[in-house]
Each structure stands twice: as C-alpha cells, then as structure tokens.
N, C-alpha and C. Protein backbone atom coordinates (compact mmCIF):
# COMPACT_ATOMS: atom_id res chain seq x y z
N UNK A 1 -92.35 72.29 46.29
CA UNK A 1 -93.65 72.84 45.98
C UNK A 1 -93.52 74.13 45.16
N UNK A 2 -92.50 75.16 45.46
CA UNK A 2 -92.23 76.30 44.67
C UNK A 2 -92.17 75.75 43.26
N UNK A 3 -90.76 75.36 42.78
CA UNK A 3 -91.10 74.31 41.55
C UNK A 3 -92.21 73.88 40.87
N UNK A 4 -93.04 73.70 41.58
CA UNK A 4 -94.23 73.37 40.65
C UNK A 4 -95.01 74.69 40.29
N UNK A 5 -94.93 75.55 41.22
CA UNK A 5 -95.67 76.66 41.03
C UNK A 5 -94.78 77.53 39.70
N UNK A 6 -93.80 77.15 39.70
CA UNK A 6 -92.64 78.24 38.90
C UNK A 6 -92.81 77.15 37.44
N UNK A 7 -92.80 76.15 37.57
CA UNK A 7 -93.52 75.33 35.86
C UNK A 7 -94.86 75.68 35.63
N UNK A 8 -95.60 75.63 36.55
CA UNK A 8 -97.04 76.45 36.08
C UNK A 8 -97.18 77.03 35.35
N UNK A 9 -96.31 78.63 36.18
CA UNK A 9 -96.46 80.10 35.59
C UNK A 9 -95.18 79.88 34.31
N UNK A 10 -94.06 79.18 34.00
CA UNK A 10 -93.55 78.71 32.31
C UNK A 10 -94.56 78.29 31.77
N UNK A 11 -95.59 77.33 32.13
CA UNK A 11 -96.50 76.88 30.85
C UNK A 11 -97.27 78.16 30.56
N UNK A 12 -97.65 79.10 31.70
CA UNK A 12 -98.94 80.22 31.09
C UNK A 12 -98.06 81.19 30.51
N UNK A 13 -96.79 81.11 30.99
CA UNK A 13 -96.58 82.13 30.32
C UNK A 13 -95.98 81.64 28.71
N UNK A 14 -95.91 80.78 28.70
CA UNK A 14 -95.52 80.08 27.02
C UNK A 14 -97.00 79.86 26.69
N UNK A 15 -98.04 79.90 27.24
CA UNK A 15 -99.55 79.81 26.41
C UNK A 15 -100.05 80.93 25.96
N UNK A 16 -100.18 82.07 26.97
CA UNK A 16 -99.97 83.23 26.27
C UNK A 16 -99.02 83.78 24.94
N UNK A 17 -97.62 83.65 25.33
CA UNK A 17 -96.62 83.55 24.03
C UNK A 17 -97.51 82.69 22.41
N UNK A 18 -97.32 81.57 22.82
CA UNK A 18 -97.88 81.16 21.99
C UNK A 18 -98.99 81.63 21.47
N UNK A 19 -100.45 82.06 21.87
CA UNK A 19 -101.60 82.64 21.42
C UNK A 19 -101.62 84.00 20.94
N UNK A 20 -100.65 84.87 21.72
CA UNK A 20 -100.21 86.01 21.34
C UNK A 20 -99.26 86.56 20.13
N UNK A 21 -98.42 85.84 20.57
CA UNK A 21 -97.39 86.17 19.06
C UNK A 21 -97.76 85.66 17.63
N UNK A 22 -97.35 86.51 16.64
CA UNK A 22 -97.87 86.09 15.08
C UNK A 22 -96.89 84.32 14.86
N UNK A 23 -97.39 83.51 14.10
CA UNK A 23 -96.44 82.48 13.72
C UNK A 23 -97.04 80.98 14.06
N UNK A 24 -98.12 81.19 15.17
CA UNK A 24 -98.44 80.02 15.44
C UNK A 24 -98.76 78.70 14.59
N UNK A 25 -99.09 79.22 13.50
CA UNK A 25 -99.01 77.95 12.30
C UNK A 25 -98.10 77.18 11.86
N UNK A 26 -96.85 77.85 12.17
CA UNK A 26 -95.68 77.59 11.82
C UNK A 26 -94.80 76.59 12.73
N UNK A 27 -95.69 76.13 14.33
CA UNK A 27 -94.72 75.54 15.02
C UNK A 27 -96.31 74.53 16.35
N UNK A 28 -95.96 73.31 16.27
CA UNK A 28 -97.02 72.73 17.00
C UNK A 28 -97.58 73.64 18.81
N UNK A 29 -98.83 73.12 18.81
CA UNK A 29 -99.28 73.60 20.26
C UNK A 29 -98.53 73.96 21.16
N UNK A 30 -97.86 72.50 21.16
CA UNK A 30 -97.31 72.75 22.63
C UNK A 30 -96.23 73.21 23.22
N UNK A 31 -95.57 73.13 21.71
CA UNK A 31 -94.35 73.75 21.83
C UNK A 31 -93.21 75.22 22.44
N UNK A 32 -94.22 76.27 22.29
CA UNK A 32 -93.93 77.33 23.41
C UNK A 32 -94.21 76.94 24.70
N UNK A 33 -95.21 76.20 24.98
CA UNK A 33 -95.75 76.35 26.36
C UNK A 33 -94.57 75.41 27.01
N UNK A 34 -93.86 74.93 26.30
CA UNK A 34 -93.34 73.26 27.22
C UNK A 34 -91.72 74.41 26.81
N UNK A 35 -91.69 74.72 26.18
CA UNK A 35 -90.19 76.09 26.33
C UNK A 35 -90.20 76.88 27.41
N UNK A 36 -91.45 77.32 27.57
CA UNK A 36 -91.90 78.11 28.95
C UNK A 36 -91.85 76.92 30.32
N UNK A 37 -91.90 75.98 30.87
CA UNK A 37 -92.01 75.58 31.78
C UNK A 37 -90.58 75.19 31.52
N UNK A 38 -89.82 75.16 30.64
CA UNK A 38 -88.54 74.58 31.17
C UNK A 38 -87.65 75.63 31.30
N UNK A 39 -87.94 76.36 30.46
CA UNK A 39 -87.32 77.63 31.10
C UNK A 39 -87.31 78.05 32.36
N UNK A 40 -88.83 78.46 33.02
CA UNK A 40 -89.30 78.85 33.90
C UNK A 40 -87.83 77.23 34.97
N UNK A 41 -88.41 76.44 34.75
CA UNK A 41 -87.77 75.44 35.89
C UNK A 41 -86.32 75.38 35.66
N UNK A 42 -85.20 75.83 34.84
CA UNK A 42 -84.04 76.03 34.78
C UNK A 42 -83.50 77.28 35.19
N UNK A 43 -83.94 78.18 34.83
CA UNK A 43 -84.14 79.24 35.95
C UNK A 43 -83.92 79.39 37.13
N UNK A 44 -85.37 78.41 37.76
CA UNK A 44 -85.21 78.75 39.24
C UNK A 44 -84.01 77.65 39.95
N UNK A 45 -84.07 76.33 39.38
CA UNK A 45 -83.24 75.90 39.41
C UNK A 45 -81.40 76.29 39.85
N UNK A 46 -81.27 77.12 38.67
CA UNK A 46 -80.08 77.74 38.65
C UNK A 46 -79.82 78.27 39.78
N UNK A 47 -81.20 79.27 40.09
CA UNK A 47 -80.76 80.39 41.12
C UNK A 47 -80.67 80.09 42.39
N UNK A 48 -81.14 78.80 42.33
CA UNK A 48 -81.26 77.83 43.86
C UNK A 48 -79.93 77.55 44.05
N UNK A 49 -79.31 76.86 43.15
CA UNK A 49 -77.75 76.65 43.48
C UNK A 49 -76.99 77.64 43.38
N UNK A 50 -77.46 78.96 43.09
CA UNK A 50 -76.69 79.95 43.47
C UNK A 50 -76.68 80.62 44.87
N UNK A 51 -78.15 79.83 45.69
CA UNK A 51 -78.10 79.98 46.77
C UNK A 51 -79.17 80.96 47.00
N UNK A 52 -79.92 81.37 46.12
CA UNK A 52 -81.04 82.16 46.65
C UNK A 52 -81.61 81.47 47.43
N UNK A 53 -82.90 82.28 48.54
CA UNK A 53 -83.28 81.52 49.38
C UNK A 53 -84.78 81.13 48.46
N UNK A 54 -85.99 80.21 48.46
CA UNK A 54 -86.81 79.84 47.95
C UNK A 54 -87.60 80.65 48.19
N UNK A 55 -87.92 81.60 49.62
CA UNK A 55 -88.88 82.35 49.81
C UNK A 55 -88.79 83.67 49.93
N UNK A 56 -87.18 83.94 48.97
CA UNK A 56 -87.01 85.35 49.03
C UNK A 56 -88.16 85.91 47.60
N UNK A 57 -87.85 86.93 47.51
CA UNK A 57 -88.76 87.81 46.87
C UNK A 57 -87.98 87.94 45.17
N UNK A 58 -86.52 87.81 45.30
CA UNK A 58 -85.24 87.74 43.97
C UNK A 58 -85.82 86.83 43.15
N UNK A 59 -85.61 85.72 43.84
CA UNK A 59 -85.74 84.62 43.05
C UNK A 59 -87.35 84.62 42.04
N UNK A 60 -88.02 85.06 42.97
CA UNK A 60 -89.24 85.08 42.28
C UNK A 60 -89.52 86.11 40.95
N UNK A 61 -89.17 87.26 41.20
CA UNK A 61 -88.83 88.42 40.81
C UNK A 61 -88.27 88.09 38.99
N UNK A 62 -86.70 87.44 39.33
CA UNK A 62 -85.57 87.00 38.28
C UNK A 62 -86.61 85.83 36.90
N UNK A 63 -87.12 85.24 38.13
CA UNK A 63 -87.78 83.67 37.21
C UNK A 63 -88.66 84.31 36.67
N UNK A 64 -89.59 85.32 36.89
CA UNK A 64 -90.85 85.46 36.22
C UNK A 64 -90.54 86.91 35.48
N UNK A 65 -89.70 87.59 35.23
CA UNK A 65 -89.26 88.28 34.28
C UNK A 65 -88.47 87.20 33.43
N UNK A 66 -87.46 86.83 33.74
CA UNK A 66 -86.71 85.93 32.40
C UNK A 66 -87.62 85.39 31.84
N UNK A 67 -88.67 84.69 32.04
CA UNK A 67 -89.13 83.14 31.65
C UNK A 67 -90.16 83.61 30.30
N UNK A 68 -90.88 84.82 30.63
CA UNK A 68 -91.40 85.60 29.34
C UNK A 68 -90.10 85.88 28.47
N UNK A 69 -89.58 86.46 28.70
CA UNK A 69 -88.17 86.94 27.64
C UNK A 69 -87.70 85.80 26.82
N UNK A 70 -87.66 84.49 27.74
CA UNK A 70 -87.25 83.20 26.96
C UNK A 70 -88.14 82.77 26.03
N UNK A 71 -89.68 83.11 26.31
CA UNK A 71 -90.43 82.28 25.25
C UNK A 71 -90.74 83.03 24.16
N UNK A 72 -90.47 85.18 24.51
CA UNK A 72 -90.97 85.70 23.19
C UNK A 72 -89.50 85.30 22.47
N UNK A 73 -88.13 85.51 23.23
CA UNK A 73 -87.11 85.17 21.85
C UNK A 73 -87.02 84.02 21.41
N UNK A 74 -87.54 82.79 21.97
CA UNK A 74 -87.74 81.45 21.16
C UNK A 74 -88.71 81.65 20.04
N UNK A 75 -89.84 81.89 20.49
CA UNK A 75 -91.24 81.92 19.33
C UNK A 75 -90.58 82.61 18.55
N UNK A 76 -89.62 84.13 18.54
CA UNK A 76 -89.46 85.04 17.11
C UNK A 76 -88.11 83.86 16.15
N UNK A 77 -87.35 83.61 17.28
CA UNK A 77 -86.48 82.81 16.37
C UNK A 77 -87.04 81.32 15.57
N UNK A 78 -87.78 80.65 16.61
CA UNK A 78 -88.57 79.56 15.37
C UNK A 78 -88.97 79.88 14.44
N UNK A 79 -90.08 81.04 15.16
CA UNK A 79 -90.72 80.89 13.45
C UNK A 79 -89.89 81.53 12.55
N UNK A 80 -89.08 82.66 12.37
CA UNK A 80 -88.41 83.13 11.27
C UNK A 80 -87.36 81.84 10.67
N UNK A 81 -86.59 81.24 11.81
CA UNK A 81 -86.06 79.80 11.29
C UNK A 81 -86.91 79.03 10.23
N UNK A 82 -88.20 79.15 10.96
CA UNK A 82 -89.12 78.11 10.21
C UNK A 82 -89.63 78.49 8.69
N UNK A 83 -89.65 79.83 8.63
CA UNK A 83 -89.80 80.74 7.35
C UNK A 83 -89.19 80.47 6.39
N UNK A 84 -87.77 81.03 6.88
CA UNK A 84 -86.53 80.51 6.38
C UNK A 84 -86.22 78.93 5.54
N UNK A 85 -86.87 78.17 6.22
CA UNK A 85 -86.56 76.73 5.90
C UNK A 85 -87.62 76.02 4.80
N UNK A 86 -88.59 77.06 5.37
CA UNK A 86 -89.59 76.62 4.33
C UNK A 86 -89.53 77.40 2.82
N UNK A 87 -89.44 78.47 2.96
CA UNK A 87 -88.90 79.24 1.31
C UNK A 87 -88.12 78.32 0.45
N UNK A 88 -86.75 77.77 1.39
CA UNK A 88 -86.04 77.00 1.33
C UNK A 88 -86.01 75.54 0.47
N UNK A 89 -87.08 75.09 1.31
CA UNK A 89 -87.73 73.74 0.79
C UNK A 89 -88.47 74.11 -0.79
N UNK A 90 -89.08 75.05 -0.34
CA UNK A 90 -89.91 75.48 -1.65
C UNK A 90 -89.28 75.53 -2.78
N UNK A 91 -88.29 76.67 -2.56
CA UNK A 91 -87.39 76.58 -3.89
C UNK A 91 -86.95 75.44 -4.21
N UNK A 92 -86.28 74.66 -3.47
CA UNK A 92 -85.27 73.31 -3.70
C UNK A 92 -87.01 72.49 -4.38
N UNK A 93 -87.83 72.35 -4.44
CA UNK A 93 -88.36 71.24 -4.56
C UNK A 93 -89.48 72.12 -5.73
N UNK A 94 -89.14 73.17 -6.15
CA UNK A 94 -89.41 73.77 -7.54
C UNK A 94 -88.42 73.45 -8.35
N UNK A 95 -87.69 73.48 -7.95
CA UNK A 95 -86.62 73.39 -9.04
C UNK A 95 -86.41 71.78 -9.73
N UNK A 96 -86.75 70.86 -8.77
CA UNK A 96 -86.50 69.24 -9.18
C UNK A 96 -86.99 68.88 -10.05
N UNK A 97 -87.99 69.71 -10.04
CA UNK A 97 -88.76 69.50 -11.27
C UNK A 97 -88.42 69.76 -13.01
C-alpha cells in the first residue's frame, strides 16, 4: 500500500515538474510525470532492500526529497538534449538542400 502512495506522490511530483519547468513543448505530457513515479518507486524500492523499515520516517523523508531532484535533472537534461538535436536536424536538413 506504501508503494502506491510513493507512485502517486512521483506522478505529482513529475506533474508539477512538468508544468513548472520551461521546455514543455519540447517533450510529450506524460513524460515527466511517468519519470516521476518511477523514480519515486525505484527509490523506495531500493531502500526497502536496504532494509529500511516501511513505516519509518527515512524512508519517507529520502523518497520524497530524491524523487523531485530526479524529475527537475531529467526535464533540464531532455530538453537541452532535445534543443540540441533539433538545431541539429535543422542544420543537417538545410543543408540537403
């Protein structure tokens, strides 16, 4: 049941990311938000087999600080990737001409 609650708070917190950060044109809907829930669920995941307990206060603590951190450095690296690729394209497909 934690699990589900800890993909929840990855999707809001990748919906926020997403609505918040500049770039959104550059990369489909759903795409932060579904970075955010897997984050968020690899995370807690992890920390489970590291043996945290589910209803300590760490675990909760660790997952919902990382899981923002994961989706603003994904969103800055897509989209500048995506920038990147597209200048890219641009030039290459000026030039064919």
């Amino acid at each position: 049941m934690e699990l589900l609650f800890v993909c929840l708070a990855g999707a809001v917190y990748g919906a926020i990311g997403r609505y918040a950060m500049p770039g959104r044109e550059l990369h489909g809907s759903m795409l932060i938000p579904a970075i955010g829930t897997g984050a968020a669920a690899l995370i807690w995941v992890a920390l489970t087999w590291l043996g945290m307990p589910w209803a300590g206060g760490w675990i909760w603590t660790i997952t919902l600080i990382l899981t923002p951190l994961v989706v603003v450095v994904s969103n800055l690296v897509i989209v500048h990737r995506r920038r990147e690729d597209d200048a890219l394209m641009l030039d290459t497909l000026s030039r064919a001409v």
